[in-house]
PDB file of N, CA and C in Angstrom:
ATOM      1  N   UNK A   1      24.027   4.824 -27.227  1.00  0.00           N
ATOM      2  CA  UNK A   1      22.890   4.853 -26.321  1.00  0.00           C
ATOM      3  C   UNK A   1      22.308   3.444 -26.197  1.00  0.00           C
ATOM      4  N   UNK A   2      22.301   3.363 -25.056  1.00  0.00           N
ATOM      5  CA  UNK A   2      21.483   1.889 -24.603  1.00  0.00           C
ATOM      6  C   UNK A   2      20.022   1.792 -24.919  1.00  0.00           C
ATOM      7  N   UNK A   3      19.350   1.361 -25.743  1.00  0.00           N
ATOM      8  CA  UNK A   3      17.814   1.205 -25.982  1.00  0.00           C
ATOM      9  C   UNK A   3      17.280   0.454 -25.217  1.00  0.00           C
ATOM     10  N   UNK A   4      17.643  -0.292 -24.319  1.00  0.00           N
ATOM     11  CA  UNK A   4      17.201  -0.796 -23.242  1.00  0.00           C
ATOM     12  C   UNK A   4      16.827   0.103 -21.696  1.00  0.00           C
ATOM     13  N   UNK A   5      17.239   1.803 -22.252  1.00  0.00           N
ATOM     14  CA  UNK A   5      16.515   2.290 -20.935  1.00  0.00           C
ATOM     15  C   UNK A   5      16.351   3.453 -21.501  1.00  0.00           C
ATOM     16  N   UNK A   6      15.732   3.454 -22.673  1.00  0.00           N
ATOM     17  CA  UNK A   6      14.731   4.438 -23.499  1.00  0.00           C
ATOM     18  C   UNK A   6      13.495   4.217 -22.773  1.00  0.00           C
ATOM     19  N   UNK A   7      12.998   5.360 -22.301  1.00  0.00           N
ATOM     20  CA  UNK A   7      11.784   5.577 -21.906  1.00  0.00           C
ATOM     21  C   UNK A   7      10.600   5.279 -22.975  1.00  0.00           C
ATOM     22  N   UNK A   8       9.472   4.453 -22.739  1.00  0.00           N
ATOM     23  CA  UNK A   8       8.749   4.577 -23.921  1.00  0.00           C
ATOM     24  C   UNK A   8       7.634   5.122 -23.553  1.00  0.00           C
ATOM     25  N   UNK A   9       6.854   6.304 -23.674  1.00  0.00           N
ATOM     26  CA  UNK A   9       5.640   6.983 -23.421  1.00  0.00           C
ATOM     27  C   UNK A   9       4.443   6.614 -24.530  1.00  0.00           C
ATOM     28  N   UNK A  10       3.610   6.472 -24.154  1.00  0.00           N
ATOM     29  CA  UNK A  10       2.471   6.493 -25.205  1.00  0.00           C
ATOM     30  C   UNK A  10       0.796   6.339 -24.300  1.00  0.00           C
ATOM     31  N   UNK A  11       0.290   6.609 -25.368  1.00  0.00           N
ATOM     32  CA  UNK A  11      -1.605   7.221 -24.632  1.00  0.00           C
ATOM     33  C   UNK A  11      -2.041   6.146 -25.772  1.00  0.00           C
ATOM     34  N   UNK A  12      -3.342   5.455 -25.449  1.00  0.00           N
ATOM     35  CA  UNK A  12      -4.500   4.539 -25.964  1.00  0.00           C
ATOM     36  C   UNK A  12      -5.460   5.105 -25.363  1.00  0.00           C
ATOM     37  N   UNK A  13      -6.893   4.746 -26.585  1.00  0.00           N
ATOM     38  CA  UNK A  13      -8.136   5.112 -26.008  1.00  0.00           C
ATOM     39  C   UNK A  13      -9.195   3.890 -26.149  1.00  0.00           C
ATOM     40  N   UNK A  14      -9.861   3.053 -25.788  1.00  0.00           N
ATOM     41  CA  UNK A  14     -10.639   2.254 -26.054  1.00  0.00           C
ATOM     42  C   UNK A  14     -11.854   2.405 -25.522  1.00  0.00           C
ATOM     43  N   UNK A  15     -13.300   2.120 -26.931  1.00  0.00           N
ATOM     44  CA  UNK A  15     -14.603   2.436 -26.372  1.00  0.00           C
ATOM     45  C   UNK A  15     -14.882   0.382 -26.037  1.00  0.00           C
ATOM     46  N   UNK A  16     -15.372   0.801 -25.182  1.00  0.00           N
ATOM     47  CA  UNK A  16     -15.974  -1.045 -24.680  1.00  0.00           C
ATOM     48  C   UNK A  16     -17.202  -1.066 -25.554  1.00  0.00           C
ATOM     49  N   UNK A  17     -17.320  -2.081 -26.147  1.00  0.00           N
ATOM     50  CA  UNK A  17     -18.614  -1.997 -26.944  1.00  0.00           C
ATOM     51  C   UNK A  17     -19.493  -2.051 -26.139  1.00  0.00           C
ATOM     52  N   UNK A  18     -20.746  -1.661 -26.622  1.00  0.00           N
ATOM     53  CA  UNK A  18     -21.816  -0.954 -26.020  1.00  0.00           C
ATOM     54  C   UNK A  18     -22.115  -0.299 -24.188  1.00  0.00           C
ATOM     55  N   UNK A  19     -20.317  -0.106 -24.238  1.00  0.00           N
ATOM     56  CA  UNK A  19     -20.040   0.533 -22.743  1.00  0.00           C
ATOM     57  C   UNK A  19     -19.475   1.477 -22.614  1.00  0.00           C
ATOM     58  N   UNK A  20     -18.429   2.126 -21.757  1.00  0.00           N
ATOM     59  CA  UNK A  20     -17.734   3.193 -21.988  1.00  0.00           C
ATOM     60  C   UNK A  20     -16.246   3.102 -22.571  1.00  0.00           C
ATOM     61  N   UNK A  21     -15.970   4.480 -22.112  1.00  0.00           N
ATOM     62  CA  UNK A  21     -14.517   4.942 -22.941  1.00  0.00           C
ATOM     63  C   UNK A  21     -13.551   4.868 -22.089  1.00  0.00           C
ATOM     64  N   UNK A  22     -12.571   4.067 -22.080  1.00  0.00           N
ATOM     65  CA  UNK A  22     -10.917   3.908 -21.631  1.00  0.00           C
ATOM     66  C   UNK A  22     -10.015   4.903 -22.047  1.00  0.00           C
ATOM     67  N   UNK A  23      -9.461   5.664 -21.476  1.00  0.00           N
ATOM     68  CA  UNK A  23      -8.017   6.084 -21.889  1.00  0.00           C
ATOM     69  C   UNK A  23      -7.052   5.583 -20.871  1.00  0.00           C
ATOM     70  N   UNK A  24      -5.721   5.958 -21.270  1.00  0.00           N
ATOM     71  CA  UNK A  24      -4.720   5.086 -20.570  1.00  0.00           C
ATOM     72  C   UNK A  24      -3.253   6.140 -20.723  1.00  0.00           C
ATOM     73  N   UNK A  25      -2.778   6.295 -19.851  1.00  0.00           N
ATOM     74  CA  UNK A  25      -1.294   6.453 -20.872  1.00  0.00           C
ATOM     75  C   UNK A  25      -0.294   6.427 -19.780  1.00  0.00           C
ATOM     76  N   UNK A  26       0.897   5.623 -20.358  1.00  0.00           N
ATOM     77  CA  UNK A  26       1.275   4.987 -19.755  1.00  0.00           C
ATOM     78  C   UNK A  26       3.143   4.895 -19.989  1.00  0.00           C
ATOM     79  N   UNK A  27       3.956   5.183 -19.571  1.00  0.00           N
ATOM     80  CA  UNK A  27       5.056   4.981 -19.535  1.00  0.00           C
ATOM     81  C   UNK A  27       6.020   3.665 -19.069  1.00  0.00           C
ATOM     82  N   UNK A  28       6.960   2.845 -19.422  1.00  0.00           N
ATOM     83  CA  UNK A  28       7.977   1.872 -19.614  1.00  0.00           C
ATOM     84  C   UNK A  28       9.439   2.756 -19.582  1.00  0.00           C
ATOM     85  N   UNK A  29      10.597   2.168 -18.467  1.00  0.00           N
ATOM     86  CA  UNK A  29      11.486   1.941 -18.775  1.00  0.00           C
ATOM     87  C   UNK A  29      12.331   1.294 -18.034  1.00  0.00           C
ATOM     88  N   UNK A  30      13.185   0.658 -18.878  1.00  0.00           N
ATOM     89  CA  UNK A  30      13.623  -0.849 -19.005  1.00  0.00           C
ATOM     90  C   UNK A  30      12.735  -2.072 -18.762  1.00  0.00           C
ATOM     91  N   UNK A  31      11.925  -2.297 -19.288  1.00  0.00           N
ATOM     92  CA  UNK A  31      10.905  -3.010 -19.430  1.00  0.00           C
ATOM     93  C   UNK A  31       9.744  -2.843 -18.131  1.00  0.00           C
ATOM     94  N   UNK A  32       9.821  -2.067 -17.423  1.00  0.00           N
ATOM     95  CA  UNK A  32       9.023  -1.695 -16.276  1.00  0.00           C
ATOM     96  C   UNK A  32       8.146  -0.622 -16.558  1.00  0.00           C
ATOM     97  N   UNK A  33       6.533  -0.752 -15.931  1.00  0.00           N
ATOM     98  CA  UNK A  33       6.374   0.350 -15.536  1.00  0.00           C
ATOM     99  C   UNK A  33       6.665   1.154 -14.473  1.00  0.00           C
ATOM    100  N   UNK A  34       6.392   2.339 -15.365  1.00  0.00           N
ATOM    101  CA  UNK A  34       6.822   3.512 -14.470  1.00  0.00           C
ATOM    102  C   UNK A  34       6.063   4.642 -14.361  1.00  0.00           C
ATOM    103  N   UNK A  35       4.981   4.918 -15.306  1.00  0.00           N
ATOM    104  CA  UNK A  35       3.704   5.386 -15.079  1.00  0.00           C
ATOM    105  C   UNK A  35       2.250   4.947 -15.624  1.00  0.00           C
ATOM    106  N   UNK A  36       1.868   5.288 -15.264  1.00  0.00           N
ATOM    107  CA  UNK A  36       0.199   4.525 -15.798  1.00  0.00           C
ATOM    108  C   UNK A  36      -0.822   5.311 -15.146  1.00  0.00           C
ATOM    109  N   UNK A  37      -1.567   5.845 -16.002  1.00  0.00           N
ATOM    110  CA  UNK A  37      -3.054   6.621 -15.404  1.00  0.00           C
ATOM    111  C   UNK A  37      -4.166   6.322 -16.123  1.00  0.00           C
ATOM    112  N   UNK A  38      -4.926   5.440 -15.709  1.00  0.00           N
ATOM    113  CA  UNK A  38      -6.615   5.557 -16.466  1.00  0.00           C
ATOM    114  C   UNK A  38      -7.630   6.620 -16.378  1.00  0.00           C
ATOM    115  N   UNK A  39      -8.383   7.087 -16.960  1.00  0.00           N
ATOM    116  CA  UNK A  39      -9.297   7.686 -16.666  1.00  0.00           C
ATOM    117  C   UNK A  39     -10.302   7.476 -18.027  1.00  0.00           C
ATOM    118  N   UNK A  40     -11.289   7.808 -17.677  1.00  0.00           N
ATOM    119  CA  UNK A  40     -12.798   7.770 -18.665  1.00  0.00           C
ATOM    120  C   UNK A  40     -13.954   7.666 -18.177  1.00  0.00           C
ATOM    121  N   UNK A  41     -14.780   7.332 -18.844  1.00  0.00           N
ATOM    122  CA  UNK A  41     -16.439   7.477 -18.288  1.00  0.00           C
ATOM    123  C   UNK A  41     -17.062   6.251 -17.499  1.00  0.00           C
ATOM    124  N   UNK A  42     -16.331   5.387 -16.719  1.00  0.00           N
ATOM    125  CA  UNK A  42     -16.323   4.332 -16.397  1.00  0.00           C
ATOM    126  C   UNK A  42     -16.909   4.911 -14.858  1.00  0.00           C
ATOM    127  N   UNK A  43     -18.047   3.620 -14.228  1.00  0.00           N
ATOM    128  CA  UNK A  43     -17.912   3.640 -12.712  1.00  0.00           C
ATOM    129  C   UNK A  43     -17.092   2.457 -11.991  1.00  0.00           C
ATOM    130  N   UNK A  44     -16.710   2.956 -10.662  1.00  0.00           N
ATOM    131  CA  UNK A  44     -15.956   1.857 -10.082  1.00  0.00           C
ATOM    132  C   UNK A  44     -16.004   1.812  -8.966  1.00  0.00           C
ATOM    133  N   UNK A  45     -16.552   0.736  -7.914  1.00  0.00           N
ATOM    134  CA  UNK A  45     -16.641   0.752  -6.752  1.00  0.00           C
ATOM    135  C   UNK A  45     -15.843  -0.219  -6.062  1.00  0.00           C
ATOM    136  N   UNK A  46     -14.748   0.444  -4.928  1.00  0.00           N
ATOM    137  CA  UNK A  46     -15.058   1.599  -4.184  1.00  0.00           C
ATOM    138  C   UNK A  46     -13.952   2.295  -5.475  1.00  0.00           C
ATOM    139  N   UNK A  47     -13.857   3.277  -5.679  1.00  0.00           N
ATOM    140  CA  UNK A  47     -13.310   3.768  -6.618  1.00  0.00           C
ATOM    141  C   UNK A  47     -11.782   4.450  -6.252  1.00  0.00           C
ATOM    142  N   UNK A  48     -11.490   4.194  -5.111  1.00  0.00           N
ATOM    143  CA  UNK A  48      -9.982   4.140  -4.525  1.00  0.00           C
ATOM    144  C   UNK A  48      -9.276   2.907  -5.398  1.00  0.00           C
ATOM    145  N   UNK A  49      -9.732   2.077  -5.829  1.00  0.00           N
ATOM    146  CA  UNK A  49      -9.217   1.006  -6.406  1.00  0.00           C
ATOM    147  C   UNK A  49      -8.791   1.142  -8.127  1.00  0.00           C
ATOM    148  N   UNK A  50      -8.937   2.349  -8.619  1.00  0.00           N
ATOM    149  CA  UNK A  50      -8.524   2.830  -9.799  1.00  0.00           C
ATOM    150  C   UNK A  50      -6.809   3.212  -9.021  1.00  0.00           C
ATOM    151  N   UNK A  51      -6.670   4.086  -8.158  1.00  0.00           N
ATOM    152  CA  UNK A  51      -5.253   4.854  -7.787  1.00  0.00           C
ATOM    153  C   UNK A  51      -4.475   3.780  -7.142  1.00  0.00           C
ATOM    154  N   UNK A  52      -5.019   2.251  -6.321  1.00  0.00           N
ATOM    155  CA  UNK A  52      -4.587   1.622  -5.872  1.00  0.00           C
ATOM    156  C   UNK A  52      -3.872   0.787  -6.925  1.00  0.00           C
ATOM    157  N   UNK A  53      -4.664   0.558  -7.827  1.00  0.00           N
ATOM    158  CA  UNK A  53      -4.482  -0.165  -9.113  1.00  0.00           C
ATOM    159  C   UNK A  53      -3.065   0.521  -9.706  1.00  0.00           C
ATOM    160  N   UNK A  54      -3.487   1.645 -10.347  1.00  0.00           N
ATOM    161  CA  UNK A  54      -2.336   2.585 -10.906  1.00  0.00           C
ATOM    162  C   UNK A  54      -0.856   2.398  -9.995  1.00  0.00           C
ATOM    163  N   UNK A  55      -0.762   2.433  -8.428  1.00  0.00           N
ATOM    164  CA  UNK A  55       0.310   2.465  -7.660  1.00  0.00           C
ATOM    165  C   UNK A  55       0.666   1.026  -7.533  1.00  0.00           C
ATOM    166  N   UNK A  56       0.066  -0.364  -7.472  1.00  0.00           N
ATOM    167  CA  UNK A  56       0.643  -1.388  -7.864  1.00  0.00           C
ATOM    168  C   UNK A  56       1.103  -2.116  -8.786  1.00  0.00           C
ATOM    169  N   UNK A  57       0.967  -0.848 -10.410  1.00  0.00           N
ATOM    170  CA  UNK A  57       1.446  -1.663 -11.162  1.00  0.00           C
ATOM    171  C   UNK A  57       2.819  -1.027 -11.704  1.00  0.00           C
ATOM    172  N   UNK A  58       3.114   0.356 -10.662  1.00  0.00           N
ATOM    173  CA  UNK A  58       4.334   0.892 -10.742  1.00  0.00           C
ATOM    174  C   UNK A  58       5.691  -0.304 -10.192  1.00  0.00           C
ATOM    175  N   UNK A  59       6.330  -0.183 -11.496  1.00  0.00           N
ATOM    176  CA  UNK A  59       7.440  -1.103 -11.263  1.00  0.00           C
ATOM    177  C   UNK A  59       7.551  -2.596 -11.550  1.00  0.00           C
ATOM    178  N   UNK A  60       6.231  -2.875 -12.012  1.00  0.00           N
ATOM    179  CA  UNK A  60       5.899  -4.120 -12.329  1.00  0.00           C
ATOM    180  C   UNK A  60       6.425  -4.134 -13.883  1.00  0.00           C
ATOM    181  N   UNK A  61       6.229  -5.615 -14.567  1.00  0.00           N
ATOM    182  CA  UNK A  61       6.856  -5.764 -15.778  1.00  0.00           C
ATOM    183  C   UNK A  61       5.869  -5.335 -16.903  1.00  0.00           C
ATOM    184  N   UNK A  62       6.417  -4.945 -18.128  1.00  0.00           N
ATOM    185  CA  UNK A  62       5.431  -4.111 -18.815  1.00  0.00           C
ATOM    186  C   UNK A  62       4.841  -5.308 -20.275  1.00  0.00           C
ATOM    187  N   UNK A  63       5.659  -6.193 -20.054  1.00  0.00           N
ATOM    188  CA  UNK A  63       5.026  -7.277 -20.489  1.00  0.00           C
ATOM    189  C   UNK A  63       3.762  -7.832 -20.764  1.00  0.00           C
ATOM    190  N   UNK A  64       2.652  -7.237 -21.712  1.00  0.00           N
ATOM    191  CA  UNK A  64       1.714  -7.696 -21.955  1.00  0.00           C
ATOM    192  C   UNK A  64       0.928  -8.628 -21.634  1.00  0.00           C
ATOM    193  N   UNK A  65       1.291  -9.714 -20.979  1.00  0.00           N
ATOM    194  CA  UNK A  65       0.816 -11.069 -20.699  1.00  0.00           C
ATOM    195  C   UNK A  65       0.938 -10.564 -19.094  1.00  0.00           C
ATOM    196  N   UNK A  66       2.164 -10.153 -18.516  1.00  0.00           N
ATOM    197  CA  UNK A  66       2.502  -9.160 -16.916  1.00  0.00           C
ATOM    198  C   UNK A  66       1.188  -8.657 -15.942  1.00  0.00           C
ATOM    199  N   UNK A  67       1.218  -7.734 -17.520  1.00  0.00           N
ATOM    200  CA  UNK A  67      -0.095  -6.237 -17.307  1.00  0.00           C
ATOM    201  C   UNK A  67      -1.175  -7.176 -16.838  1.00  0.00           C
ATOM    202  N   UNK A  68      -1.678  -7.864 -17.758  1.00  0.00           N
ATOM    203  CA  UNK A  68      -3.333  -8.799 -18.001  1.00  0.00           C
ATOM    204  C   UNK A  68      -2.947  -9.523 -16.917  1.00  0.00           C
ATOM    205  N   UNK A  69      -2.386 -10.349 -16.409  1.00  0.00           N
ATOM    206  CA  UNK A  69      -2.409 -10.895 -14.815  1.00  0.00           C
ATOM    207  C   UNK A  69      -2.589 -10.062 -14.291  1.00  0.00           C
ATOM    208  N   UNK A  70      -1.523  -9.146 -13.843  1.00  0.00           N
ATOM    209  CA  UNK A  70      -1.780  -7.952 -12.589  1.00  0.00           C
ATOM    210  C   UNK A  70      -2.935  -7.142 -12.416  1.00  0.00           C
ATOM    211  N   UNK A  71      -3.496  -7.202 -14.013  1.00  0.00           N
ATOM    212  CA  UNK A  71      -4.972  -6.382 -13.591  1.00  0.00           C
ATOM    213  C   UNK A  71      -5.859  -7.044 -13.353  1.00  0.00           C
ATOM    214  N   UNK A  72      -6.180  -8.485 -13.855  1.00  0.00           N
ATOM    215  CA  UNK A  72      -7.212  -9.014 -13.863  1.00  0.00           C
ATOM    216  C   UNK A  72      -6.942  -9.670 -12.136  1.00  0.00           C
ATOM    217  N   UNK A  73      -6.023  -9.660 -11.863  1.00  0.00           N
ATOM    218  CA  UNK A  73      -5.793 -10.329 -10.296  1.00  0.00           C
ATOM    219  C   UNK A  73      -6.372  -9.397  -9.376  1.00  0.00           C
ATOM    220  N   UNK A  74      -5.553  -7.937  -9.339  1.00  0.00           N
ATOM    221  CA  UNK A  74      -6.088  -7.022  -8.441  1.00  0.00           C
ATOM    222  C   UNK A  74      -7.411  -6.490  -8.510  1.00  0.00           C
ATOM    223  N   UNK A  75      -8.272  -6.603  -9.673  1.00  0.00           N
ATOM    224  CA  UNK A  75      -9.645  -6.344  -9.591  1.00  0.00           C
ATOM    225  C   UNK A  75     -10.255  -7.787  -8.674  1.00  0.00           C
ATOM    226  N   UNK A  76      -9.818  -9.107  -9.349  1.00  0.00           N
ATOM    227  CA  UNK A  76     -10.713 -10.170  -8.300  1.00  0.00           C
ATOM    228  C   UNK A  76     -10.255 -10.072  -7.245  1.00  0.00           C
ATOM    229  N   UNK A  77      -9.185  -9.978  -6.361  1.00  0.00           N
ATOM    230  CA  UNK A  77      -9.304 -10.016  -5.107  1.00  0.00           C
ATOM    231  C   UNK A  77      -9.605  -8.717  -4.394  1.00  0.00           C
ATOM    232  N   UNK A  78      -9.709  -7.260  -4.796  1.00  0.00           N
ATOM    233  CA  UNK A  78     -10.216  -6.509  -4.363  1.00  0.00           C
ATOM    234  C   UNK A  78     -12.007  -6.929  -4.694  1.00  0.00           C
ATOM    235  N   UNK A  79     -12.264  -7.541  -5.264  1.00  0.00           N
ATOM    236  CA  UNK A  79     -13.900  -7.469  -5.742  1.00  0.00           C
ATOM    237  C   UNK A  79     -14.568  -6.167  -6.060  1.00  0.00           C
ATOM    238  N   UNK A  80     -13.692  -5.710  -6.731  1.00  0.00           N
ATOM    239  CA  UNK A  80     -13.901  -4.140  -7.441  1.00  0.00           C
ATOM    240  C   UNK A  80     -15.085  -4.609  -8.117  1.00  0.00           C
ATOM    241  N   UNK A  81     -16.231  -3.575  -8.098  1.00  0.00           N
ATOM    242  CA  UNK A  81     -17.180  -3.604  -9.447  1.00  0.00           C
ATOM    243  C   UNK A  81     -17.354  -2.675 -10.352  1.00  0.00           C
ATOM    244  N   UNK A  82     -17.466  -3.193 -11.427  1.00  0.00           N
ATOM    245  CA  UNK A  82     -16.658  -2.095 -12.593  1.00  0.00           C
ATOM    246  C   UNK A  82     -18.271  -1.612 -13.581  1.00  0.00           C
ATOM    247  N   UNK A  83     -18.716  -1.077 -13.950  1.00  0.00           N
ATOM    248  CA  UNK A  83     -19.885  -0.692 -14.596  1.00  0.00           C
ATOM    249  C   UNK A  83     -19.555   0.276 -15.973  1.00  0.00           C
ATOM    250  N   UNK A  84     -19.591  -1.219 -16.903  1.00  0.00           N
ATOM    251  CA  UNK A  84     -19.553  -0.085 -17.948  1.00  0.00           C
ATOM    252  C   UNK A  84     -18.120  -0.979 -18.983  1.00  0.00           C
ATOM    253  N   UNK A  85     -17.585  -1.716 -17.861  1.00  0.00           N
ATOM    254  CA  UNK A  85     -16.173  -2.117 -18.550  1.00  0.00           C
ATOM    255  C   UNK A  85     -15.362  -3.813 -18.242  1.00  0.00           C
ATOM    256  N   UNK A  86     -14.815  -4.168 -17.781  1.00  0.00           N
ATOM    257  CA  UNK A  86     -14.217  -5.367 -17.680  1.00  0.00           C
ATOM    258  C   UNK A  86     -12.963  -4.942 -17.047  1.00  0.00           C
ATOM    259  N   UNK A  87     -12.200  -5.835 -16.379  1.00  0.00           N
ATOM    260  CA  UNK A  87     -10.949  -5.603 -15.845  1.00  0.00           C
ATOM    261  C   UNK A  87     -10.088  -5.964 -17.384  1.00  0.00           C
ATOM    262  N   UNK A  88     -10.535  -6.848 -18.044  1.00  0.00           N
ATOM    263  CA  UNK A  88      -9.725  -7.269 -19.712  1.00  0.00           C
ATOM    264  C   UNK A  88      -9.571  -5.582 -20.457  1.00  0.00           C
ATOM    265  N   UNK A  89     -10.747  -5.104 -20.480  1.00  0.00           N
ATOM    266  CA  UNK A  89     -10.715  -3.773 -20.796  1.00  0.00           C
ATOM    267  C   UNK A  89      -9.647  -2.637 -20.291  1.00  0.00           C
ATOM    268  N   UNK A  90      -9.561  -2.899 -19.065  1.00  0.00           N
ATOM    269  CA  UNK A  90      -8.539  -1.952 -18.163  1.00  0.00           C
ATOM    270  C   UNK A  90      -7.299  -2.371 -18.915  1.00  0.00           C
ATOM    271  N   UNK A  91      -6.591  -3.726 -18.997  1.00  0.00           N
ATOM    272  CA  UNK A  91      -5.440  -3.976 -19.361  1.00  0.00           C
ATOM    273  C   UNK A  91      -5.566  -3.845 -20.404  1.00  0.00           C
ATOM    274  N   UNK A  92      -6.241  -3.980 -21.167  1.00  0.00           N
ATOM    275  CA  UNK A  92      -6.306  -4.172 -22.876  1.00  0.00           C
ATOM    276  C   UNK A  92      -6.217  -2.370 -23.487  1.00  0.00           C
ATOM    277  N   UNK A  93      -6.259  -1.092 -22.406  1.00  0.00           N
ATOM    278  CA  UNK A  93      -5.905   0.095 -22.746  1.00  0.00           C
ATOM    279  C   UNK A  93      -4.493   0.029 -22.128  1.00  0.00           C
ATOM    280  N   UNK A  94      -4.116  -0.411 -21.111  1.00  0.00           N
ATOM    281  CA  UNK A  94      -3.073   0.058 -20.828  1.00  0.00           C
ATOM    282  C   UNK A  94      -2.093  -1.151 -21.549  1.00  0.00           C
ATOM    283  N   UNK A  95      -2.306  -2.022 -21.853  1.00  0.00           N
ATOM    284  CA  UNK A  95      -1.239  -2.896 -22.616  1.00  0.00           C
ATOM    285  C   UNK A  95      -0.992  -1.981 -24.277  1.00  0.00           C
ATOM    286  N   UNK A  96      -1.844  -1.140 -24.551  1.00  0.00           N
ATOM    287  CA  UNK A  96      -2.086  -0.249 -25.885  1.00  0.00           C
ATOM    288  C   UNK A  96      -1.082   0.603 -25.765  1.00  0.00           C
ATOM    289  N   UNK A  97      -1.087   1.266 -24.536  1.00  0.00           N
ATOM    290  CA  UNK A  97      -0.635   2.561 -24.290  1.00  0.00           C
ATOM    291  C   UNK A  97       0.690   2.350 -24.122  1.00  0.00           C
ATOM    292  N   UNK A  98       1.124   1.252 -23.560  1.00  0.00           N
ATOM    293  CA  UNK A  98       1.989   0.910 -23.481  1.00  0.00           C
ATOM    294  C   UNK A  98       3.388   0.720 -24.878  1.00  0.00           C
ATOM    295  N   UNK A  99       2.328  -0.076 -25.405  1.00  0.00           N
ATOM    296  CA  UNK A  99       3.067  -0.597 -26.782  1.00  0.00           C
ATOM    297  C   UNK A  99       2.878   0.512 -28.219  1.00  0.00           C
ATOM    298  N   UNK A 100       2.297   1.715 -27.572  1.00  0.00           N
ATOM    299  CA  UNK A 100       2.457   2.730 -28.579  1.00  0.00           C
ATOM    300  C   UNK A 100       3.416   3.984 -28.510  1.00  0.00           C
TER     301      UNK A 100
END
């Protein structure tokens, strides 16, 4: 068996200090994602930009350093406002979820 196209599944939860709760979970294979869903107690405006988020990072590289560009990019140029959390926060669950 090739371990290079082992699916890797795994869920993270992160509380933002003195903000809210992240979950994440998130699937890899062959170094790609291939699923990713956030959800938690977070606000986000316009909040289409959580599913937009989730669908552009399908297929992208699952590469830790990857993730943290792609999220922290697509929150600044959408000018998403996030209440409660950080775009570092967003990647920093799903780079978890990832690597668990």
């Amino acid at each position: 068996m090739d371990l290079s196209e082992v699916a890797v599944v795994g869920k993270s939860e992160f509380k933002v200090p003195g903000g809210k709760l992240l979950r994440a979970r998130a699937e890899a294979r062959n170094h790609k994602i291939a699923f990713v869903q956030v959800t938690g107690d977070f606000f986000m405006t316009p909040e289409t930009d959580l599913e937009d988020l989730e669908a552009q990072l399908l297929g992208s590289s699952a590469d830790p350093d990857a993730v943290r560009d792609a999220v922290n990019s697509f929150f600044r140029s959408r000018g998403t406002v996030i209440t409660g959390a950080s775009p570092d926060d967003f990647a920093r669950v799903i780079i978890s979820a990832l690597e668990s």
